[in-house]
Structure formats: structure tokens, C-alpha cells
N, C-alpha and C. Protein backbone atom coordinates (compact mmCIF):
# COMPACT_ATOMS: atom_id res chain seq x y z
N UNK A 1 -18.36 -81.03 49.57
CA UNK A 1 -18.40 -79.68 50.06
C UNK A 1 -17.03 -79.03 49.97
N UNK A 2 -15.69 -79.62 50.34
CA UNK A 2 -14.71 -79.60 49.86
C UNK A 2 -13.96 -79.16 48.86
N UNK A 3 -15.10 -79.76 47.79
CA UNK A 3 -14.74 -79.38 46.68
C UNK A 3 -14.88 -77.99 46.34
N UNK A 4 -16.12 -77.88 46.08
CA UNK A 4 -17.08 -76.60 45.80
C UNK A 4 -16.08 -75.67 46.96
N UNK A 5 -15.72 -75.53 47.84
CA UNK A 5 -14.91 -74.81 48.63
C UNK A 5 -13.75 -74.33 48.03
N UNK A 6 -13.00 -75.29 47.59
CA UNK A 6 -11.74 -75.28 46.70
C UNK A 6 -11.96 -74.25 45.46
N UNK A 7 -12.99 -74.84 44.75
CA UNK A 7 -13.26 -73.65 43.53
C UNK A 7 -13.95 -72.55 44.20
N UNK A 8 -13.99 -72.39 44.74
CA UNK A 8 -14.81 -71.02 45.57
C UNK A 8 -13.41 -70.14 46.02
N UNK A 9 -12.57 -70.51 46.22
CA UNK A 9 -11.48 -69.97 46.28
C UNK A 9 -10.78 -68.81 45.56
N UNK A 10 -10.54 -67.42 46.11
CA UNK A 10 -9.33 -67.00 44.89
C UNK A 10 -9.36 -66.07 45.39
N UNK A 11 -7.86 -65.29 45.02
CA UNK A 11 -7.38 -63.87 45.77
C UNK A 11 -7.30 -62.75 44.45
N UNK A 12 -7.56 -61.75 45.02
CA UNK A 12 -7.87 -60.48 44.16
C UNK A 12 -6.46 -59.74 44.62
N UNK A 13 -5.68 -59.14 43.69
CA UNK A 13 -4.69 -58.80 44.16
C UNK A 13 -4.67 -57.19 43.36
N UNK A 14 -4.48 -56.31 44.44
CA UNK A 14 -4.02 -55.16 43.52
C UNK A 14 -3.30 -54.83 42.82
N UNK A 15 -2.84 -53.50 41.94
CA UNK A 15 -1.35 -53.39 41.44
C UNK A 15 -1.24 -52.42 42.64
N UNK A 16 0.55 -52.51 42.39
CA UNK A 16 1.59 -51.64 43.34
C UNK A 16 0.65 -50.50 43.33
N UNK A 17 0.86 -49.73 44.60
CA UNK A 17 0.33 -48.47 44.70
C UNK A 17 1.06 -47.42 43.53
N UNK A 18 -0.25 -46.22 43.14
CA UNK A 18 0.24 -45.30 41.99
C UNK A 18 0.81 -44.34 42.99
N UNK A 19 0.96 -43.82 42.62
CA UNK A 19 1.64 -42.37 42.61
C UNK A 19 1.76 -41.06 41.52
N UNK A 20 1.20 -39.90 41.84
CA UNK A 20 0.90 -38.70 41.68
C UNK A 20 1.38 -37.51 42.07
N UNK A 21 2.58 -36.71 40.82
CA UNK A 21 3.58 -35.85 41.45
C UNK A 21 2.94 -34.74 40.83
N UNK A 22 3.23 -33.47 41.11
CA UNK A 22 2.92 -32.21 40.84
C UNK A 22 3.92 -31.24 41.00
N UNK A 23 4.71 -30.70 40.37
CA UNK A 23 5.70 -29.85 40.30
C UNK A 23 5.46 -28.45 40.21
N UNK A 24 5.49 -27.78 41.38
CA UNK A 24 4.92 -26.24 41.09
C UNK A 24 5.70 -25.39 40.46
N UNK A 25 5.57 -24.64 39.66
CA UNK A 25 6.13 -23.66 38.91
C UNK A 25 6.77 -23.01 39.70
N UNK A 26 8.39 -22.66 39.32
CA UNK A 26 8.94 -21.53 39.96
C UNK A 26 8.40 -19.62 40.26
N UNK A 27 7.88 -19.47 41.20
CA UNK A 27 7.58 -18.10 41.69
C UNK A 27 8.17 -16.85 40.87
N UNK A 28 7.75 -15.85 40.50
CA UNK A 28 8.45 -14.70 39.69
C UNK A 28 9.55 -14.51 40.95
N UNK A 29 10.41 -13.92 40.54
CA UNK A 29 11.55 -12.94 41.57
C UNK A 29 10.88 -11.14 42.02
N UNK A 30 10.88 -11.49 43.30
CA UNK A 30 10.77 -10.32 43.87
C UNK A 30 11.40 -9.04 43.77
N UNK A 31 10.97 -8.11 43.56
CA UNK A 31 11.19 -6.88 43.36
C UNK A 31 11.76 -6.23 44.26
N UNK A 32 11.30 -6.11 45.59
CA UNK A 32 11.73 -5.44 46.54
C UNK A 32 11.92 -6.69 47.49
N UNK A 33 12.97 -6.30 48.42
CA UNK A 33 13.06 -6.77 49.95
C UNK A 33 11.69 -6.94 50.39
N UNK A 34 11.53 -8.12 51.38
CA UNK A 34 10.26 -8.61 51.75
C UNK A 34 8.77 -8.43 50.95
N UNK A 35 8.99 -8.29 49.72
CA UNK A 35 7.69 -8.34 49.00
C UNK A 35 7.92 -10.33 49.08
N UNK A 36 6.51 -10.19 48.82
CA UNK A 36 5.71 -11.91 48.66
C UNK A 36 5.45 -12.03 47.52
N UNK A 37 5.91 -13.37 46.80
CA UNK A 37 5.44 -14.05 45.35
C UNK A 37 4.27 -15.07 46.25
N UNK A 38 3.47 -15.33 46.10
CA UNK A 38 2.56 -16.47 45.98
C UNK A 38 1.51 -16.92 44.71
N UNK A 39 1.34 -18.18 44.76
CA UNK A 39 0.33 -18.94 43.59
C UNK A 39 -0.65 -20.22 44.58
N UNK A 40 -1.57 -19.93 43.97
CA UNK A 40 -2.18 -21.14 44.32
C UNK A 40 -2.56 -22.31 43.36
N UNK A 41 -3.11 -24.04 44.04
CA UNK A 41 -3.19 -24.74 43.23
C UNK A 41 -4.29 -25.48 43.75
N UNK A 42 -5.06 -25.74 42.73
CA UNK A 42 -6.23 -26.44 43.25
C UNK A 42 -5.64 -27.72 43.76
N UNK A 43 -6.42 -28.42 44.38
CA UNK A 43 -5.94 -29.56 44.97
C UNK A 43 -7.32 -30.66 45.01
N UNK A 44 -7.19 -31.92 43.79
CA UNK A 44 -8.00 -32.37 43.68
C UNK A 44 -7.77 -33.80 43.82
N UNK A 45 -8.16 -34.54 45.04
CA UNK A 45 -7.71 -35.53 45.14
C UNK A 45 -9.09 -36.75 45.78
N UNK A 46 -8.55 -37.84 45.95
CA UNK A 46 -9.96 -39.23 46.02
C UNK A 46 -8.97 -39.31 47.35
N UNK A 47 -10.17 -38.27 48.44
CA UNK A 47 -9.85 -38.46 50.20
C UNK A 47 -9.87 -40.02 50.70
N UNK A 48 -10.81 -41.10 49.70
CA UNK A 48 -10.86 -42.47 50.39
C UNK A 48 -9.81 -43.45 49.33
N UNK A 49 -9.16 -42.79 48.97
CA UNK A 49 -7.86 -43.35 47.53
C UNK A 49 -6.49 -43.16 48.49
N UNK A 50 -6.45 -41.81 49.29
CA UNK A 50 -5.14 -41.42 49.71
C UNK A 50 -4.81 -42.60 50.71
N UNK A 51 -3.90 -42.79 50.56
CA UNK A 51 -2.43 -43.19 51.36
C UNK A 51 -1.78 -42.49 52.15
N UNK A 52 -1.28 -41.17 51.39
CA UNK A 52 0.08 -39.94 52.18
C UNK A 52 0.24 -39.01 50.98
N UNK A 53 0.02 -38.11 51.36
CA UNK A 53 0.43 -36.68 50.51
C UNK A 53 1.56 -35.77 51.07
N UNK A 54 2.48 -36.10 49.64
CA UNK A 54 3.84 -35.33 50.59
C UNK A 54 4.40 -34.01 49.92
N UNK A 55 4.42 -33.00 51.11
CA UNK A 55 4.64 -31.84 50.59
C UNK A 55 6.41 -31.45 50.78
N UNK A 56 6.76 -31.59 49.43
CA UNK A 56 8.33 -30.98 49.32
C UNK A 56 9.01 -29.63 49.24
N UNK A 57 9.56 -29.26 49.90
CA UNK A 57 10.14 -28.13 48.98
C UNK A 57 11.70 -28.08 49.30
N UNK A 58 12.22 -27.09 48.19
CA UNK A 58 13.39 -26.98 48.48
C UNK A 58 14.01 -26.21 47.93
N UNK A 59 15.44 -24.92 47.98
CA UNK A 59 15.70 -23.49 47.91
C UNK A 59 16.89 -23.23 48.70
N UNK A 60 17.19 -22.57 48.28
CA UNK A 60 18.64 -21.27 48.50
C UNK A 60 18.38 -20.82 50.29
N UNK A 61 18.37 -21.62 51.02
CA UNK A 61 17.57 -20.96 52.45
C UNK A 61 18.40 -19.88 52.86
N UNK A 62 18.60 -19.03 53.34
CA UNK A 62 19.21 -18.01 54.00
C UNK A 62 18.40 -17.00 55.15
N UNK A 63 18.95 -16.13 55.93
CA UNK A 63 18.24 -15.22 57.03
C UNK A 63 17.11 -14.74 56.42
N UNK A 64 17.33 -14.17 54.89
CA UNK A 64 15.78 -13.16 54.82
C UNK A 64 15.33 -14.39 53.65
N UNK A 65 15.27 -15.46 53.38
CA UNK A 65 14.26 -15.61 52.58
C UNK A 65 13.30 -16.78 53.11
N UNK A 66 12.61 -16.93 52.72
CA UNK A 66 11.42 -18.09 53.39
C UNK A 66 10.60 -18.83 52.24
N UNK A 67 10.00 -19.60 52.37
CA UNK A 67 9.26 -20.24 51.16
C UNK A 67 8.57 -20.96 52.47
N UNK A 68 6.90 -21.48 52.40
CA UNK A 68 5.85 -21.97 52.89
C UNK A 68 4.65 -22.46 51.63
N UNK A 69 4.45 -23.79 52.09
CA UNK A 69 3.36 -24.28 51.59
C UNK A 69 2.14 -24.48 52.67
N UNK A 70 0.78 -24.27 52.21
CA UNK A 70 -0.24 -24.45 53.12
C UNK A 70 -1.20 -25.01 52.18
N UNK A 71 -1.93 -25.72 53.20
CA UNK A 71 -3.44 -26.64 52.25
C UNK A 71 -4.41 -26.20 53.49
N UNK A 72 -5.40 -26.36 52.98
CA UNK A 72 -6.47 -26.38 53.35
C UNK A 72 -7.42 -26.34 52.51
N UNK A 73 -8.55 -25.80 52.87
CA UNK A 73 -10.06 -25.84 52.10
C UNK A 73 -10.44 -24.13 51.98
N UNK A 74 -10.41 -23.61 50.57
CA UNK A 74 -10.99 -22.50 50.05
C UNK A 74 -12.73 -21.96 50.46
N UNK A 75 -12.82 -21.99 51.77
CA UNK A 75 -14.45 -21.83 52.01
C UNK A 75 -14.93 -20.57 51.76
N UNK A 76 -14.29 -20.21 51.17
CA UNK A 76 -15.40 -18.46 50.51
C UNK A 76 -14.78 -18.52 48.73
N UNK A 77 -14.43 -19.53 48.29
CA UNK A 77 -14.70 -20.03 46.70
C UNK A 77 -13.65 -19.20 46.06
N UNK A 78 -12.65 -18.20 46.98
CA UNK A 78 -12.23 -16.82 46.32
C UNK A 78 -10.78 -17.58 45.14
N UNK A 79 -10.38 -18.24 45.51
CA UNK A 79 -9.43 -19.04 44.83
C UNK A 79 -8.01 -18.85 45.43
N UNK A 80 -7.62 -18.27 46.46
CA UNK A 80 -6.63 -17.99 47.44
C UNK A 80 -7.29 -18.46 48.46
N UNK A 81 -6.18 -18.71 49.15
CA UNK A 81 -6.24 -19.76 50.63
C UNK A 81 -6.04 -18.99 51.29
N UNK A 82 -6.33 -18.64 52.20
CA UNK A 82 -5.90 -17.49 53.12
C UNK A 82 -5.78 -17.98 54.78
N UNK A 83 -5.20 -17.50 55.77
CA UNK A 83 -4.49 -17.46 56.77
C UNK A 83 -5.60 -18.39 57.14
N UNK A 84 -6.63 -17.93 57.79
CA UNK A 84 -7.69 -18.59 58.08
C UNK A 84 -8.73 -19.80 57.49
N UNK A 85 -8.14 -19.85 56.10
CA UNK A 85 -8.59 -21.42 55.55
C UNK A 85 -7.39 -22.17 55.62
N UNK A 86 -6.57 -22.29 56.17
CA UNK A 86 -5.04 -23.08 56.02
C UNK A 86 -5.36 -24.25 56.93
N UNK A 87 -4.88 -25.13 56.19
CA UNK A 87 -5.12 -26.33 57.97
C UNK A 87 -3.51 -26.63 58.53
N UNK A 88 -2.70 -26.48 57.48
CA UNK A 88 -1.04 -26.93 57.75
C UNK A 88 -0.22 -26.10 57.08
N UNK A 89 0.69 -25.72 57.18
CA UNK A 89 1.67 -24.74 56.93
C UNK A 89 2.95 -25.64 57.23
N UNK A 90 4.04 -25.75 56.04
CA UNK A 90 5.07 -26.32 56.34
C UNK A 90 5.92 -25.52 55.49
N UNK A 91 7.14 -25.36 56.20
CA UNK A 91 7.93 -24.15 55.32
C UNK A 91 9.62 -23.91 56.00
N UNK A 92 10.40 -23.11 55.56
CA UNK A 92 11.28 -23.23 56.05
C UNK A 92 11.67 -21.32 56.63
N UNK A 93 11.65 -20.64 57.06
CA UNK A 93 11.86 -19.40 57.65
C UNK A 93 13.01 -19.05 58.17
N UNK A 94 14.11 -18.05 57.83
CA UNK A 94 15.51 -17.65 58.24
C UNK A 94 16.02 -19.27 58.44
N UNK A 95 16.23 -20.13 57.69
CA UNK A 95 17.14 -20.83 57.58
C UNK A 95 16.29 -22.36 58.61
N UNK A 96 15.34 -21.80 59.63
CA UNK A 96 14.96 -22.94 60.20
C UNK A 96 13.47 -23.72 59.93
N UNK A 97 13.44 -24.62 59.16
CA UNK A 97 12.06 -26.04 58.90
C UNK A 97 11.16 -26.25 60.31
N UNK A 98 9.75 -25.61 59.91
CA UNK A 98 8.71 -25.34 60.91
C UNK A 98 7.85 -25.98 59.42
N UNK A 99 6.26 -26.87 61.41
CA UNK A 99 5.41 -27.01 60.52
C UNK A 99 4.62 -26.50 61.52
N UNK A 100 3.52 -26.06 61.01
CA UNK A 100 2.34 -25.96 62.00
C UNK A 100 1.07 -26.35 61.48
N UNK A 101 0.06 -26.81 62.98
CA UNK A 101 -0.91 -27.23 62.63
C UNK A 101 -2.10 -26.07 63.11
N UNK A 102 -2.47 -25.13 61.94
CA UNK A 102 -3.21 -23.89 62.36
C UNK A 102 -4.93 -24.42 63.12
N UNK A 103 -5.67 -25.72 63.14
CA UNK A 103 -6.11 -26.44 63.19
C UNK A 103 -6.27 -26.42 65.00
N UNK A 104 -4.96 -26.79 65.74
CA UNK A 104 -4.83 -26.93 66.50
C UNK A 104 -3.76 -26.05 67.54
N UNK A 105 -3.22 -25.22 66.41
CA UNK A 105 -2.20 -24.19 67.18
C UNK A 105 -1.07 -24.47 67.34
N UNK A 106 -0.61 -26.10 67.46
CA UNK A 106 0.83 -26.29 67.47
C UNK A 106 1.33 -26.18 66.40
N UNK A 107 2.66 -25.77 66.99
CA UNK A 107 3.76 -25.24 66.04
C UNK A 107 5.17 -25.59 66.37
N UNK A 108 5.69 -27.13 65.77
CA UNK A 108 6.87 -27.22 65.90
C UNK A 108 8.40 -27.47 64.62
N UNK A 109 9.06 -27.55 65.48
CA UNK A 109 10.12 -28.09 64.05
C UNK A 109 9.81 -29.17 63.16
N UNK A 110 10.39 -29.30 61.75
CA UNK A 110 10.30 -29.90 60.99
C UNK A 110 11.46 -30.51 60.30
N UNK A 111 11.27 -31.74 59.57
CA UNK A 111 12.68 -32.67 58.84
C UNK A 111 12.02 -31.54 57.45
N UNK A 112 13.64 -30.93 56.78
CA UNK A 112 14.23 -30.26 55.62
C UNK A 112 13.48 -31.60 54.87
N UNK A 113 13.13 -32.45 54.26
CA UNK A 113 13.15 -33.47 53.60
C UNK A 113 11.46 -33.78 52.83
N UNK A 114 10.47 -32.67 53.71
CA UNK A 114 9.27 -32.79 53.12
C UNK A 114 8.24 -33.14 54.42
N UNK A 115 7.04 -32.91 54.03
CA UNK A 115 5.92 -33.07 54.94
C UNK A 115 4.76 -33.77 54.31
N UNK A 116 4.81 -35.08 55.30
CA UNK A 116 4.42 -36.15 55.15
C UNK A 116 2.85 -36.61 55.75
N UNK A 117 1.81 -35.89 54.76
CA UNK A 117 0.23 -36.41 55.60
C UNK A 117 -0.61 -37.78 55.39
N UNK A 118 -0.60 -38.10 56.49
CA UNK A 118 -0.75 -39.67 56.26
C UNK A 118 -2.38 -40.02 56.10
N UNK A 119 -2.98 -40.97 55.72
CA UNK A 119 -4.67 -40.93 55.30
C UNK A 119 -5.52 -40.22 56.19
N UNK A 120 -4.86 -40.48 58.03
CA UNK A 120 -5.96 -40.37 58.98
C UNK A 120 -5.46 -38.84 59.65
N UNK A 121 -4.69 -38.27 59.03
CA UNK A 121 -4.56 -36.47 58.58
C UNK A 121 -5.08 -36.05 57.68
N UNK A 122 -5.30 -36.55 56.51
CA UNK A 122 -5.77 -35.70 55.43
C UNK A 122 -7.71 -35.69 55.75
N UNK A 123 -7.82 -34.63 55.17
CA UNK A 123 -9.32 -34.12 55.61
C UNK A 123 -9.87 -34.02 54.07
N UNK A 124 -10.72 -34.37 53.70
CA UNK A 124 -11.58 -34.10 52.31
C UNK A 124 -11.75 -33.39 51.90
N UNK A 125 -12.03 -32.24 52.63
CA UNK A 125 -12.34 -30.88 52.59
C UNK A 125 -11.19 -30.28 51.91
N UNK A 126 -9.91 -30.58 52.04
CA UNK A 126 -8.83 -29.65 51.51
C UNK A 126 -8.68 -29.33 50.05
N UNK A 127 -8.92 -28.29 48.99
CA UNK A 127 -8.91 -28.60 47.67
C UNK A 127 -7.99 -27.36 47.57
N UNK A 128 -7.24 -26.85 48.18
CA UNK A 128 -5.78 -25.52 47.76
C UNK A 128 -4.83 -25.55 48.73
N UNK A 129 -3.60 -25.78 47.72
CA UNK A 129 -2.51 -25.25 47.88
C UNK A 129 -2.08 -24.42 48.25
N UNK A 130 -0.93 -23.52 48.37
CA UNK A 130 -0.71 -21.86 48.19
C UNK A 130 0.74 -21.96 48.52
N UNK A 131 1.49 -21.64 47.48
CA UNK A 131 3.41 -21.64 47.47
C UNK A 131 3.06 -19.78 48.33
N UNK A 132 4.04 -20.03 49.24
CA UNK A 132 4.66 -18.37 49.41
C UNK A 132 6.51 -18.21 49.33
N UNK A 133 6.52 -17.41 48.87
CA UNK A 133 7.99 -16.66 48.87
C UNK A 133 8.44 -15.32 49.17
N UNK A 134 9.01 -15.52 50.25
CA UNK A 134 9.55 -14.06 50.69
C UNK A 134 11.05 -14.21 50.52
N UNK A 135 11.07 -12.50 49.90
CA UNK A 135 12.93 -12.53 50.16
C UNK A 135 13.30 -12.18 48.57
N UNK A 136 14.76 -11.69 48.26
CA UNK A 136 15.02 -11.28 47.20
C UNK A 136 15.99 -11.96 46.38
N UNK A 137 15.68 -11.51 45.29
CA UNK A 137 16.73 -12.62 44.59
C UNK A 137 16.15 -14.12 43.70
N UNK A 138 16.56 -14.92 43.44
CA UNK A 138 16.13 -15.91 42.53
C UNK A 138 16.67 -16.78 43.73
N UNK A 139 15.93 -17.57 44.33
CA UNK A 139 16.35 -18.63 45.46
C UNK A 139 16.23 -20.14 45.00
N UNK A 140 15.61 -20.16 43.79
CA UNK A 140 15.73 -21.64 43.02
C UNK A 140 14.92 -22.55 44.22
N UNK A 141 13.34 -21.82 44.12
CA UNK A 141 12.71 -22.96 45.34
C UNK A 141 12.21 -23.67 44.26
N UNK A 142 11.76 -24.80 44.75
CA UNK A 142 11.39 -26.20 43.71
C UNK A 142 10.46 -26.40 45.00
N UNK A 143 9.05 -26.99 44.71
CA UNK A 143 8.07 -27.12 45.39
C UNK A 143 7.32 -28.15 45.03
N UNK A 144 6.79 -29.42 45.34
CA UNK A 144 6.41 -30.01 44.54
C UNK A 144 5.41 -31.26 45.66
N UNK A 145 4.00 -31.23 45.20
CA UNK A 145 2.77 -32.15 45.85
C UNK A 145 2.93 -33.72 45.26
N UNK A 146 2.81 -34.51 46.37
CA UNK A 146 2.98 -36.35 45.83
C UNK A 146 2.02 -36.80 46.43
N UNK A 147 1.18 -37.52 45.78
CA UNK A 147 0.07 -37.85 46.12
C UNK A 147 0.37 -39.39 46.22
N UNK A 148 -0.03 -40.52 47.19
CA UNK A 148 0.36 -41.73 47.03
C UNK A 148 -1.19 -42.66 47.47
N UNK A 149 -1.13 -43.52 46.44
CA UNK A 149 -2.77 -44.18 46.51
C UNK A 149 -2.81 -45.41 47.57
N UNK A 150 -3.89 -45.70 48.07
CA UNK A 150 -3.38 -46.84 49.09
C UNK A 150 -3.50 -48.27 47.88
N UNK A 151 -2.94 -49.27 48.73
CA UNK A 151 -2.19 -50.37 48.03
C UNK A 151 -3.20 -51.29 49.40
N UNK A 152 -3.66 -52.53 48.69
CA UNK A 152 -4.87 -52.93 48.99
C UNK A 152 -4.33 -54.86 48.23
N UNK A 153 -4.55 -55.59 49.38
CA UNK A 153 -4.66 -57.40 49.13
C UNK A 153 -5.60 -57.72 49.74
N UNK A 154 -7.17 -58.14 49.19
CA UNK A 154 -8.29 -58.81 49.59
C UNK A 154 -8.05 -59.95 48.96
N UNK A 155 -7.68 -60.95 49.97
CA UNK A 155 -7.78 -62.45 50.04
C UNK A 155 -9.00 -62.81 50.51
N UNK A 156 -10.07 -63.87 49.74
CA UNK A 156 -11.06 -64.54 50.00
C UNK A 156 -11.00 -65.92 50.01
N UNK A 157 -11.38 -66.77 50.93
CA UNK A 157 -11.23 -68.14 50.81
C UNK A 157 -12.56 -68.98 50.87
């Protein structure tokens, strides 16, 4: 019995977790004081694959300019995300890194370094993006979605 146990044996091992970057296109430059550049991006991802989806950005911060990313789920198909389909908003505004969770209403500070949603945050439902930019001038924002797959060792004996 021993035996047959022994060869019955063996471990399935995954590879290293992948990873999935997305680099959003730089925003046109604004025309006027407080006009808004925004784009949206579909967002198509395997909700039982994720790991952590990390939202970066980064820019020229100063008093009038701002840059915000938001996800959520497009529920009227229009292809803009709008205030009310947003589930998270992370962004940086007059110089200070805010995230909020529109979801739940809180709204606090944030690490400059990116926003970090971990499996048992991310919701299925979410399939858009939406870069915003306020403020004038060429602010050199760089924006960019990382998708990270979970990493998985099923040992059987």
C-alpha cells in the first residue's frame, strides 16, 4: 500500500506569477485654465486570476493641476465612466494624494507611489478606467494599470 502511495505522489507547481502593464497615453494639453482632458479604457480582466491591480500615476503636481484615475463598471454601456459608476478614485489634487472609496464615502490620504487593489477589493463588475486632467500646460502625467495574476502551489500527496 506503501508503495502505490509513493507513486501516487506528486506536486503541481505553478510558474511565477504574470504580470500585465498598460501604459495610458499622454492626455492632449489643455487649452484653457481648468478645462478637463479625459480618456477612457476598457478594463478587461479574469476577476478569479487577479492577485492586485495597481493604479500608478505620476506628473508635474502643482496648486492648479490634478490628474485622477477611477474604475468602476460602465452600467449604461455609454463608454465613459461617470461620477456615479466610479467605485475608486485615486488621484493627486493641488499637490495633495487622495483616494476615495465612492462605494462607501470614505475619503482619505494616499502614498504618491500608486494604488494598490488587492483580490478581495476588486469587484468583477469593473470593466473602465477614466484618466482625468485638470490644469494647464503639459504636466508630463504618465498613468499606467498593472495587473498581477495570483501565483498558486497545489501539493498532493
Amino acid at each position: 500500500m506503501r508503495l502505490i502511495a509513493a507513486f501516487m505522489s506528486f506536486a503541481l507547481l505553478a510558474s511565477p506569477a504574470l504580470a500585465a502593464r498598460v501604459d495610458v497615453p499622454s492626455l492632449p494639453e489643455a487649452a484653457y485654465a481648468d478645462t478637463e482632458a479625459s480618456t477612457n479604457l476598457p478594463l478587461r480582466v479574469n476577476a478569479a486570476a487577479i492577485q492586485s491591480l495597481t493604479l500608478s500615476v505620476s506628473f508635474s503636481s502643482c496648486e492648479t493641476n490634478e490628474v485622477l484615475v477611477a474604475i468602476g463598471a460602465d452600467c449604461d454601456n455609454d463608454g465613459d465612466l461617470s461620477l456615479d459608476e466610479a467605485a475608486l478614485v485615486y488621484g493627486c489634487d493641488c499637490g495633495a494624494w487622495y483616494r476615495a472609496d465612492l462605494r462607501t464615502g470614505a475619503i482619505g490620504t494616499a502614498d504618491g507611489n500608486g494604488l494598490v487593489i488587492g483580490k478581495g477589493e476588486f469587484d468583477p463588475s469593473w470593466n473602465l478606467v477614466k484618466v482625468v486632467r485638470r490644469g494647464v500646460a503639459d504636466i508630463g502625467e504618465r498613468v499606467s494599470v498593472e495587473v498581477e495574476k495570483v501565483r498558486f502551489d497545489i501539493r498532493i500527496r
